[in-house]
C-alpha atoms as a PDB file:
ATOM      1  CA  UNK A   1      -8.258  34.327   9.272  1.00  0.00           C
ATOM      2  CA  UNK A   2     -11.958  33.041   8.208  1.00  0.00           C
ATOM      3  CA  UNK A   3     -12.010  29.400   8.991  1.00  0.00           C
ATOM      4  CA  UNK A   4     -13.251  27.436   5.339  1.00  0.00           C
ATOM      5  CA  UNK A   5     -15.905  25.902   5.012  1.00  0.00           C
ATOM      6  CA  UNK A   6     -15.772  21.546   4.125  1.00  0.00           C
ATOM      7  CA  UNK A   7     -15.899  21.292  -0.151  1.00  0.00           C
ATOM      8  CA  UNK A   8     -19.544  19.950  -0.679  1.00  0.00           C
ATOM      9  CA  UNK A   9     -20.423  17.959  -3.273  1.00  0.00           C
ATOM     10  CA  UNK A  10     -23.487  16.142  -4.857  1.00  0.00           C
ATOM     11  CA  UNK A  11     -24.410  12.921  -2.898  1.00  0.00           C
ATOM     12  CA  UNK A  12     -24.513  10.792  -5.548  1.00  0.00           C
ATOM     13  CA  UNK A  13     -20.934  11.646  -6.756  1.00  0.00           C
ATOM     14  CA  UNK A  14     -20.078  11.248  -3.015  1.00  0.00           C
ATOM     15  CA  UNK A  15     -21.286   7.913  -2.283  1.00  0.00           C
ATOM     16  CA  UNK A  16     -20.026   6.784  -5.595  1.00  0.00           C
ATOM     17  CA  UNK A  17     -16.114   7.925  -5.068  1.00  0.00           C
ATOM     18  CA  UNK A  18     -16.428   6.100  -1.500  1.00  0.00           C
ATOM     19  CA  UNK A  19     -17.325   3.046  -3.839  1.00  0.00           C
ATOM     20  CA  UNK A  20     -21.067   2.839  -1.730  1.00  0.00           C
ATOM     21  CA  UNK A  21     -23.268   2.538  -4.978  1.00  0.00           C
ATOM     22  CA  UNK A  22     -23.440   3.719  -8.125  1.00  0.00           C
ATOM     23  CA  UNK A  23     -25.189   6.868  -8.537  1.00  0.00           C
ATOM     24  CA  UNK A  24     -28.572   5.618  -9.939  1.00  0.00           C
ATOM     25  CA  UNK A  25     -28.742   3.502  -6.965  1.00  0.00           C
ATOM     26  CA  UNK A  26     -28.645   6.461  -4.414  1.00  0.00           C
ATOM     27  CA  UNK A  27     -32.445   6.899  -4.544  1.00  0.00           C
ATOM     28  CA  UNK A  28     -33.374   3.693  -3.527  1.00  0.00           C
ATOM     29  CA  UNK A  29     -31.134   3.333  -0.534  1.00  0.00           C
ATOM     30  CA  UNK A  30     -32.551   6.927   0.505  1.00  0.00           C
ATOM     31  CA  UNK A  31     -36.264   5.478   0.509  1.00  0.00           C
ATOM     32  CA  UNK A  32     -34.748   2.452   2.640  1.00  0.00           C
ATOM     33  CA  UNK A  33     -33.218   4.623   5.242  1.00  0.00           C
ATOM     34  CA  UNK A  34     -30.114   3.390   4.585  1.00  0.00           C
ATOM     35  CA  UNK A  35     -28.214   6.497   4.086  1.00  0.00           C
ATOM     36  CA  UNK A  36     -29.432   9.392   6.218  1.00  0.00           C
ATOM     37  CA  UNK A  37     -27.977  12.631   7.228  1.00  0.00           C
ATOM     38  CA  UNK A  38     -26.104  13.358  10.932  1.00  0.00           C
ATOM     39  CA  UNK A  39     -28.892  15.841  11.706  1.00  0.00           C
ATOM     40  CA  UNK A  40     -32.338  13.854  10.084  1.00  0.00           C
ATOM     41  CA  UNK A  41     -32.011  16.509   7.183  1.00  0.00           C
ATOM     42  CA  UNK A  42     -34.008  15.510   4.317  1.00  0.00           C
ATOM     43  CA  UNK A  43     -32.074  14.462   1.178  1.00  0.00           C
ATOM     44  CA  UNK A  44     -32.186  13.673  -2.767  1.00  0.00           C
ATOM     45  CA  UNK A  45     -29.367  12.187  -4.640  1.00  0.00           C
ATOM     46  CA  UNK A  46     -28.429  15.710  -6.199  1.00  0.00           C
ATOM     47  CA  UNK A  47     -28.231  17.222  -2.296  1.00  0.00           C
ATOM     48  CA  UNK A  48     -24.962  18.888  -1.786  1.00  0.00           C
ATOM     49  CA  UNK A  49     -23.534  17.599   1.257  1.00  0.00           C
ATOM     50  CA  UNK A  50     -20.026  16.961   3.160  1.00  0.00           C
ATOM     51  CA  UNK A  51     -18.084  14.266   4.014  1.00  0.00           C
ATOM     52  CA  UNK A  52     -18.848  14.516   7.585  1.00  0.00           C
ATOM     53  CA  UNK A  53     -22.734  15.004   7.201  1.00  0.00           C
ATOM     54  CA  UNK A  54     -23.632  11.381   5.943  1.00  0.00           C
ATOM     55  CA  UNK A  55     -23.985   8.224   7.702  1.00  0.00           C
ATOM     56  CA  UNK A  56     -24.245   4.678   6.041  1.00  0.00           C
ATOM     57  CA  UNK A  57     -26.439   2.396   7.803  1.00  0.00           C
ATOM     58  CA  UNK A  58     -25.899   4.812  10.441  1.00  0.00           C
ATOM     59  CA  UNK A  59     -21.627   4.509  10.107  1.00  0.00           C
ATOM     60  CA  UNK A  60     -19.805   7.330   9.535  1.00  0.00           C
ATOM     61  CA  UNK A  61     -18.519   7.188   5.963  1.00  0.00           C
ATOM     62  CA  UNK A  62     -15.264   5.864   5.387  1.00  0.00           C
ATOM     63  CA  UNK A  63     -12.331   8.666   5.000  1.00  0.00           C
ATOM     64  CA  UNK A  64     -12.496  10.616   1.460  1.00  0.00           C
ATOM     65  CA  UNK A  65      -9.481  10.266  -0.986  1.00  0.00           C
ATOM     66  CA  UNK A  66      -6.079  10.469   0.511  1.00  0.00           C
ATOM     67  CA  UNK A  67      -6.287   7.248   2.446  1.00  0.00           C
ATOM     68  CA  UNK A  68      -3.159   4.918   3.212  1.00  0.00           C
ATOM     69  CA  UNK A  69      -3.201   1.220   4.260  1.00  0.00           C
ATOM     70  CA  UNK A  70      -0.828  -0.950   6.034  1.00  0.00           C
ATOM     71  CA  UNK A  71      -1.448  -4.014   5.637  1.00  0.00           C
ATOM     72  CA  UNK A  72       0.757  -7.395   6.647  1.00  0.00           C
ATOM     73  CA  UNK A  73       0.775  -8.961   3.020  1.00  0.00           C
ATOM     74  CA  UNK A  74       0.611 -12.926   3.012  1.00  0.00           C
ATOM     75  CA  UNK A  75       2.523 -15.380   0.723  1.00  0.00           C
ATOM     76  CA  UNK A  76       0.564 -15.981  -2.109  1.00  0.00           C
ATOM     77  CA  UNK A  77      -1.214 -12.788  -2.920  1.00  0.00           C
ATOM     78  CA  UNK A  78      -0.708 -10.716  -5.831  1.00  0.00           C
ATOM     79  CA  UNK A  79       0.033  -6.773  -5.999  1.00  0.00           C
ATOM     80  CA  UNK A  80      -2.348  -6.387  -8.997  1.00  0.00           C
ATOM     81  CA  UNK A  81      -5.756  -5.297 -10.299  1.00  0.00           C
ATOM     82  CA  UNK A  82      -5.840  -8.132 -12.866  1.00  0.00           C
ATOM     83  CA  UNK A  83      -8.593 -11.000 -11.466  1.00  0.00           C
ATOM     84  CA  UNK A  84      -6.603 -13.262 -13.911  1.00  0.00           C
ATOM     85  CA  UNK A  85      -3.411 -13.057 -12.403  1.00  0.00           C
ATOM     86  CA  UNK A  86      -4.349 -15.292  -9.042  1.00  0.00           C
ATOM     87  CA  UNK A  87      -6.233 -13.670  -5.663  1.00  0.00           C
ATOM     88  CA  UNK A  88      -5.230  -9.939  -4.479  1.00  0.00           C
ATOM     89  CA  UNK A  89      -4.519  -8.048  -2.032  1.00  0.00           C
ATOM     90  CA  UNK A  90      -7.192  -6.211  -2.887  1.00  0.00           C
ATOM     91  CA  UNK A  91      -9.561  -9.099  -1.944  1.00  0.00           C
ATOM     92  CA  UNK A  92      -8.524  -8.565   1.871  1.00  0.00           C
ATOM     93  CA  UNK A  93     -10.518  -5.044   1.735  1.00  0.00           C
ATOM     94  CA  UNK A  94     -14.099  -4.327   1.928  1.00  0.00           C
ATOM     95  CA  UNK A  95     -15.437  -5.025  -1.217  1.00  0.00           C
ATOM     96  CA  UNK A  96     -16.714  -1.266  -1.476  1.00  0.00           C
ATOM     97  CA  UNK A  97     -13.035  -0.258  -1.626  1.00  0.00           C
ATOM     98  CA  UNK A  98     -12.525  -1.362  -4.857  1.00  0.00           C
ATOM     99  CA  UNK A  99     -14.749   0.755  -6.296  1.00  0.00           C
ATOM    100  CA  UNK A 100     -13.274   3.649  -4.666  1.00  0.00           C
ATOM    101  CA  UNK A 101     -12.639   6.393  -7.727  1.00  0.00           C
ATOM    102  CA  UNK A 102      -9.392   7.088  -7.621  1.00  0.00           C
ATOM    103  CA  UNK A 103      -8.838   3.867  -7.246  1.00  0.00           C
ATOM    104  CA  UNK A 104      -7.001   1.921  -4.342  1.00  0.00           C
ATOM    105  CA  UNK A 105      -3.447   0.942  -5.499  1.00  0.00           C
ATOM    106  CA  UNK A 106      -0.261  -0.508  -4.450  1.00  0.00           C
ATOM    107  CA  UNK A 107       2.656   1.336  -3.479  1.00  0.00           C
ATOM    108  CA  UNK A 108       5.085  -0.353  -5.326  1.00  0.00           C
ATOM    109  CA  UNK A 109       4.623  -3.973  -5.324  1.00  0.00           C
ATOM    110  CA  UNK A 110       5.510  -7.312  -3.237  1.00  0.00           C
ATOM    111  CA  UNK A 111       5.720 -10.768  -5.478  1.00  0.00           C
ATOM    112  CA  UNK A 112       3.517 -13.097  -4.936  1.00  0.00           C
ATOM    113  CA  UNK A 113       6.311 -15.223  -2.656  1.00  0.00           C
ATOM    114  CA  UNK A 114       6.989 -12.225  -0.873  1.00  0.00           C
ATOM    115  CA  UNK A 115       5.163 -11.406   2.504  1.00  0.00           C
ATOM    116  CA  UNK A 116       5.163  -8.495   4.816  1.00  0.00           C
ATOM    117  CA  UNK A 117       4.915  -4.138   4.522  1.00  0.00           C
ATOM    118  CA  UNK A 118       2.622  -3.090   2.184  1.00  0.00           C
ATOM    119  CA  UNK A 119       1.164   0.301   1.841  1.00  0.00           C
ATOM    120  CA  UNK A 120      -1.707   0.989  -0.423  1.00  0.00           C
ATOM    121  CA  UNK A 121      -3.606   4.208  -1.342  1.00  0.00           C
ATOM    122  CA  UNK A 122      -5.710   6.268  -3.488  1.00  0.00           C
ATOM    123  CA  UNK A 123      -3.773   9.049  -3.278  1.00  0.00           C
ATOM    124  CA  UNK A 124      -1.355   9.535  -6.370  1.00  0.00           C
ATOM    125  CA  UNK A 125       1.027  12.119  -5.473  1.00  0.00           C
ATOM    126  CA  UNK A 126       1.821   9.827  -2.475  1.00  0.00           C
ATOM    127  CA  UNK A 127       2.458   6.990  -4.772  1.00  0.00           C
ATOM    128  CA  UNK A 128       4.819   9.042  -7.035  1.00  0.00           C
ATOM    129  CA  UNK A 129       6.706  10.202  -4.095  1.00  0.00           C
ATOM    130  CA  UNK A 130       7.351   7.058  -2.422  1.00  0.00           C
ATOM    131  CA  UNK A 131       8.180   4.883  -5.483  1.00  0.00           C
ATOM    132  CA  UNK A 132      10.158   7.688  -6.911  1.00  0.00           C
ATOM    133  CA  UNK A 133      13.977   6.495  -7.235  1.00  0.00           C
ATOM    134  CA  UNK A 134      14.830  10.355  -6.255  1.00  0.00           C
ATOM    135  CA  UNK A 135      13.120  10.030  -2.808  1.00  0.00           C
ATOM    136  CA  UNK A 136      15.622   6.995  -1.782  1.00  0.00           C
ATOM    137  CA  UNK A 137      12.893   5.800   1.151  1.00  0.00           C
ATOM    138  CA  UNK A 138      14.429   3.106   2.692  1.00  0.00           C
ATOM    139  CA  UNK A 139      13.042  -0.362   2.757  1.00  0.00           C
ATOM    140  CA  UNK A 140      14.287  -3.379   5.236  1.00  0.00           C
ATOM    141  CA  UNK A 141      14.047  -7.032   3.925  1.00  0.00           C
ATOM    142  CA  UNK A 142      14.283 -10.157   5.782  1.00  0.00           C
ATOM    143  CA  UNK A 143      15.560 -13.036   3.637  1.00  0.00           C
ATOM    144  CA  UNK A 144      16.621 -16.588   4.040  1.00  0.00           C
ATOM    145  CA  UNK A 145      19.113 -18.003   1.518  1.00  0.00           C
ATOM    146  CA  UNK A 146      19.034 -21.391  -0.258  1.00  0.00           C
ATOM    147  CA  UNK A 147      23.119 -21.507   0.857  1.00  0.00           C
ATOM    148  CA  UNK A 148      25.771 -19.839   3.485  1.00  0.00           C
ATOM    149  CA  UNK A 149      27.333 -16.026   2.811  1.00  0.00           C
ATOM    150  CA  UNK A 150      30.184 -16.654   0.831  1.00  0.00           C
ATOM    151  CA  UNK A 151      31.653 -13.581   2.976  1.00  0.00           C
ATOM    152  CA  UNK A 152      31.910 -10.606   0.874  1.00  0.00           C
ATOM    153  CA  UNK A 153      28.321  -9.931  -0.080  1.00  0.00           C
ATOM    154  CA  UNK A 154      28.088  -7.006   2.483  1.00  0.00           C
ATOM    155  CA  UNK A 155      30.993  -5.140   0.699  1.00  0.00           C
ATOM    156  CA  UNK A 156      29.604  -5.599  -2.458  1.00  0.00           C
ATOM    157  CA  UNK A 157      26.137  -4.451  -1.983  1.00  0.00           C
ATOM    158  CA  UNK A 158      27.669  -1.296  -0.242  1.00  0.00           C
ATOM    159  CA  UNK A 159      29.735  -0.691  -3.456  1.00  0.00           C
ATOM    160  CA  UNK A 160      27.257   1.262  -5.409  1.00  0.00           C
ATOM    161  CA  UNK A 161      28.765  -1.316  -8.169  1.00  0.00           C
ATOM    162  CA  UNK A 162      26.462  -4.424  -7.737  1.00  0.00           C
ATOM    163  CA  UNK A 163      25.079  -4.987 -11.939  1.00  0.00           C
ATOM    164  CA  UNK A 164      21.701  -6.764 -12.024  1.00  0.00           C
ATOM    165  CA  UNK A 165      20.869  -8.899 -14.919  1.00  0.00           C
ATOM    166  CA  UNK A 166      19.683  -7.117 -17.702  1.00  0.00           C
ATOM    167  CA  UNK A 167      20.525  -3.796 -16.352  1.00  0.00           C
ATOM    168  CA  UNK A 168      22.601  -0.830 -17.147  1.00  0.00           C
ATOM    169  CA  UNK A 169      22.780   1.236 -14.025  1.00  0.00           C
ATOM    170  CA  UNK A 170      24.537  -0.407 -10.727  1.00  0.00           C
ATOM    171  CA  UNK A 171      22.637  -0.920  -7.998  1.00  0.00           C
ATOM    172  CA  UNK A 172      22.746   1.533  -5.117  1.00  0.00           C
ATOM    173  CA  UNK A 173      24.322   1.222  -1.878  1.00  0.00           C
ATOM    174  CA  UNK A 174      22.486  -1.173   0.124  1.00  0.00           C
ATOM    175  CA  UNK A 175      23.126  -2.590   3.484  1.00  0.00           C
ATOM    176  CA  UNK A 176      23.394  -5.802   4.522  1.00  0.00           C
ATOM    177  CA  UNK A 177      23.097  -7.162   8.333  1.00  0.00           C
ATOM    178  CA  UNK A 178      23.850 -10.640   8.891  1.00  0.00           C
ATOM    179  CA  UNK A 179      21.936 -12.731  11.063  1.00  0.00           C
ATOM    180  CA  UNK A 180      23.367 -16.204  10.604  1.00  0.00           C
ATOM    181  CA  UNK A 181      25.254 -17.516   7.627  1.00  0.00           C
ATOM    182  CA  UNK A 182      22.122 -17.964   5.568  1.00  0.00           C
ATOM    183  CA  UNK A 183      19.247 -15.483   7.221  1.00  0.00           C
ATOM    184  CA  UNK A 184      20.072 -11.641   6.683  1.00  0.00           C
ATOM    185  CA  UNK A 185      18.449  -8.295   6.261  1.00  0.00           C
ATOM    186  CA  UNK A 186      18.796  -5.815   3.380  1.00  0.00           C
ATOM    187  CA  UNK A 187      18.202  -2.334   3.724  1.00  0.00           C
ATOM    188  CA  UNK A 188      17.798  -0.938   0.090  1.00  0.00           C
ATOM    189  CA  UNK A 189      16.377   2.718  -1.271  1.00  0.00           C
ATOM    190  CA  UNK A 190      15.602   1.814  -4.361  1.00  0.00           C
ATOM    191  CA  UNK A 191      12.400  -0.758  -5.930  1.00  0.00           C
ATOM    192  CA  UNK A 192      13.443  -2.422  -8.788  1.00  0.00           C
ATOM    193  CA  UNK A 193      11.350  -5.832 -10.441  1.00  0.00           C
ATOM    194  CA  UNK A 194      12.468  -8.534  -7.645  1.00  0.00           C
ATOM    195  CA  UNK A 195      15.287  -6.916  -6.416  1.00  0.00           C
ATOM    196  CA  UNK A 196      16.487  -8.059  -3.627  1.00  0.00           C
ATOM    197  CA  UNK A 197      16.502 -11.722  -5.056  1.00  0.00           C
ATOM    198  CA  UNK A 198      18.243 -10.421  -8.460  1.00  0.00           C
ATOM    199  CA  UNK A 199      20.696  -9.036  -5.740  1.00  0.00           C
ATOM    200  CA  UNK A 200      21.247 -11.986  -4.352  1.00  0.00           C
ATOM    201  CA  UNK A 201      21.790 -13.856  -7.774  1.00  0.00           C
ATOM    202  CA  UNK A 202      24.134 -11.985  -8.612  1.00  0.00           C
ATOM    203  CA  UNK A 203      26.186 -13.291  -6.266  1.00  0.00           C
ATOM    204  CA  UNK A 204      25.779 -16.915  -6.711  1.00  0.00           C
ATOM    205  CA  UNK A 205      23.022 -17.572  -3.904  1.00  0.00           C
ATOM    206  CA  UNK A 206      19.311 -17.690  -4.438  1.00  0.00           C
ATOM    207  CA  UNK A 207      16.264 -16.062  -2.068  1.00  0.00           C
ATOM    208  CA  UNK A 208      14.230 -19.058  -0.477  1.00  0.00           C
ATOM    209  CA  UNK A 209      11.899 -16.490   1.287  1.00  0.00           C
ATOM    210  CA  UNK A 210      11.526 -12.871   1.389  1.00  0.00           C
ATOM    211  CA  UNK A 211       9.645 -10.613   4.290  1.00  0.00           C
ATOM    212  CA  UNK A 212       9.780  -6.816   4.231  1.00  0.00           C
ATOM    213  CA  UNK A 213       9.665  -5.511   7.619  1.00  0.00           C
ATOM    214  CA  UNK A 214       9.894  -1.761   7.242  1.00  0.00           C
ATOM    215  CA  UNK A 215       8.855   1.312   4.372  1.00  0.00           C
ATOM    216  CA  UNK A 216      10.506   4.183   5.757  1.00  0.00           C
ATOM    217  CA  UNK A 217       9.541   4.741   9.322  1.00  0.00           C
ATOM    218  CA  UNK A 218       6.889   2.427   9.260  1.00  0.00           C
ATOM    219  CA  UNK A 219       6.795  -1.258  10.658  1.00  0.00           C
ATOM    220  CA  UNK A 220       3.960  -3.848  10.969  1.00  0.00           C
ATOM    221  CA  UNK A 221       3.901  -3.291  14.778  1.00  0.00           C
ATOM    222  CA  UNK A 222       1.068  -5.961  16.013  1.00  0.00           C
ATOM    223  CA  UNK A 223      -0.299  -6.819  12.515  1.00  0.00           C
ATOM    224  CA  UNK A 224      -1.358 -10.126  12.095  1.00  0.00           C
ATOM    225  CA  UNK A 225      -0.895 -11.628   8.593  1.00  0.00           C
ATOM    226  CA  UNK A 226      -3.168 -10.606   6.566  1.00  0.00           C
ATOM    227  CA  UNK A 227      -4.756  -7.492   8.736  1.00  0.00           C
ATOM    228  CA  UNK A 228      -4.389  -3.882   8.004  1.00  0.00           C
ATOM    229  CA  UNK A 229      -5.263  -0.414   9.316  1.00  0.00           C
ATOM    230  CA  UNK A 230      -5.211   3.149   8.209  1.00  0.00           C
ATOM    231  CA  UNK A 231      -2.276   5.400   8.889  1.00  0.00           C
ATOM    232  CA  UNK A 232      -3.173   8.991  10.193  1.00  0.00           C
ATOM    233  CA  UNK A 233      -1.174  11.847   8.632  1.00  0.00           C
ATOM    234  CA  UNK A 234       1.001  12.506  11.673  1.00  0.00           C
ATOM    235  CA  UNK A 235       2.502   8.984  10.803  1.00  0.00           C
ATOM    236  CA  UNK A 236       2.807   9.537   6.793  1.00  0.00           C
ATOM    237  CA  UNK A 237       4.818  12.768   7.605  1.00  0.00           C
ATOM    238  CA  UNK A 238       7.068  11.147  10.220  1.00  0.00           C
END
């Protein structure tokens, strides 16, 4: 089997997908000596090149499309792209990611009074698969509860019969692990809008705060609030 060869592209279009530059500006960071090549190879913005063969301020480049984040989301950040809507998660990345083309998104979203687990990436056949409602991945809440269990809750959410406001399919089977009458976790497989406190409402008790600790396999480990890292492959196909 003939081993292929990395997919080369035009600089330019390379350094402006990373979210680098934009294209015109390629030239003048060239005459700076701020992008060079691994082996001192001379360049031009329309030099084909890989991935691998281009260093930024003498950095490897970050990793092409296909990256996912973890990141520990804090209180008061929203899942959006809209500037308007309060400060983003978004805003916790280097500025350059923002740029990236395809562009960095959420997959699926926390509200803005919900901390923990959240995975972003550019990569959307990643975030069909893991928002899909087919794929059931799991996802482990920690909440604390304005007033005691009334008892029964468990049963219920197992049910498959739970009815959210406004909806017309039940909820699916979720479980429920009690901690102490008013702090539980809720292991659901599906991401409706606000769903674990809709769940909650519906039967007579309100969220007072919400923490997701898991997606799937995946856990904050050591994350701080607010700090994230990349996940490797080997832990996306766990």
């Amino acid at each position: 089997m003939k081993n292929s060869k990395p997919s080369k592209v035009r600089l330019d279009k390379l350094l402006g997908s990373l979210g680098y530059c934009v294209r015109k500006e390629v030239a003048v960071l060239l005459r700076d000596g701020v992008i060079t090549h691994i082996d001192n190879l001379s360049l031009k913005s329309d030099t084909k090149v890989s991935h691998e063969e281009i260093l930024y301020e003498g950095e490897p480049l970050d990793p092409p499309t296909g990256i996912v984040i973890l990141m520990n989301k804090p209180l008061g950040l929203v899942c959006s792209h809209d500037d308007g809507e309060g400060r983003l998660v978004y805003d916790l990345l280097p500025p350059r990611w923002r740029m990236r083309d395809p562009k960095i998104s959420t997959i699926g979203r926390l509200d803005k009074e919900t901390s923990g687990l959240l995975l972003l990436s550019d990569d959307g056949a990643l975030l069909h698969r893991l928002t899909s409602p087919k794929h059931k991945v799991p996802k482990v809440y920690e909440a604390t509860l304005d007033r005691p269990l009334q008892g029964d809750e468990a049963e219920i959410f197992a049910s498959g019969t739970l009815m959210l406001n406004g909806e017309k399919n039940p909820c699916l089977p979720a479980k429920l692990t009690i901690i102490d009458e008013s702090h539980v976790t809720l292991e659901i497989t599906e991401g409706r809008y606000h769903q674990v406190r809709r769940m909650f409402a519906a039967v007579g008790n309100h969220v007072m705060a919400l923490h997701r600790s898991s997606f799937g396999d995946l856990t904050l480990g050591d994350l701080k609030e607010g700090e994230y890292r990349l996940l490797d492959l080997e832990e996306m196909t766990n």
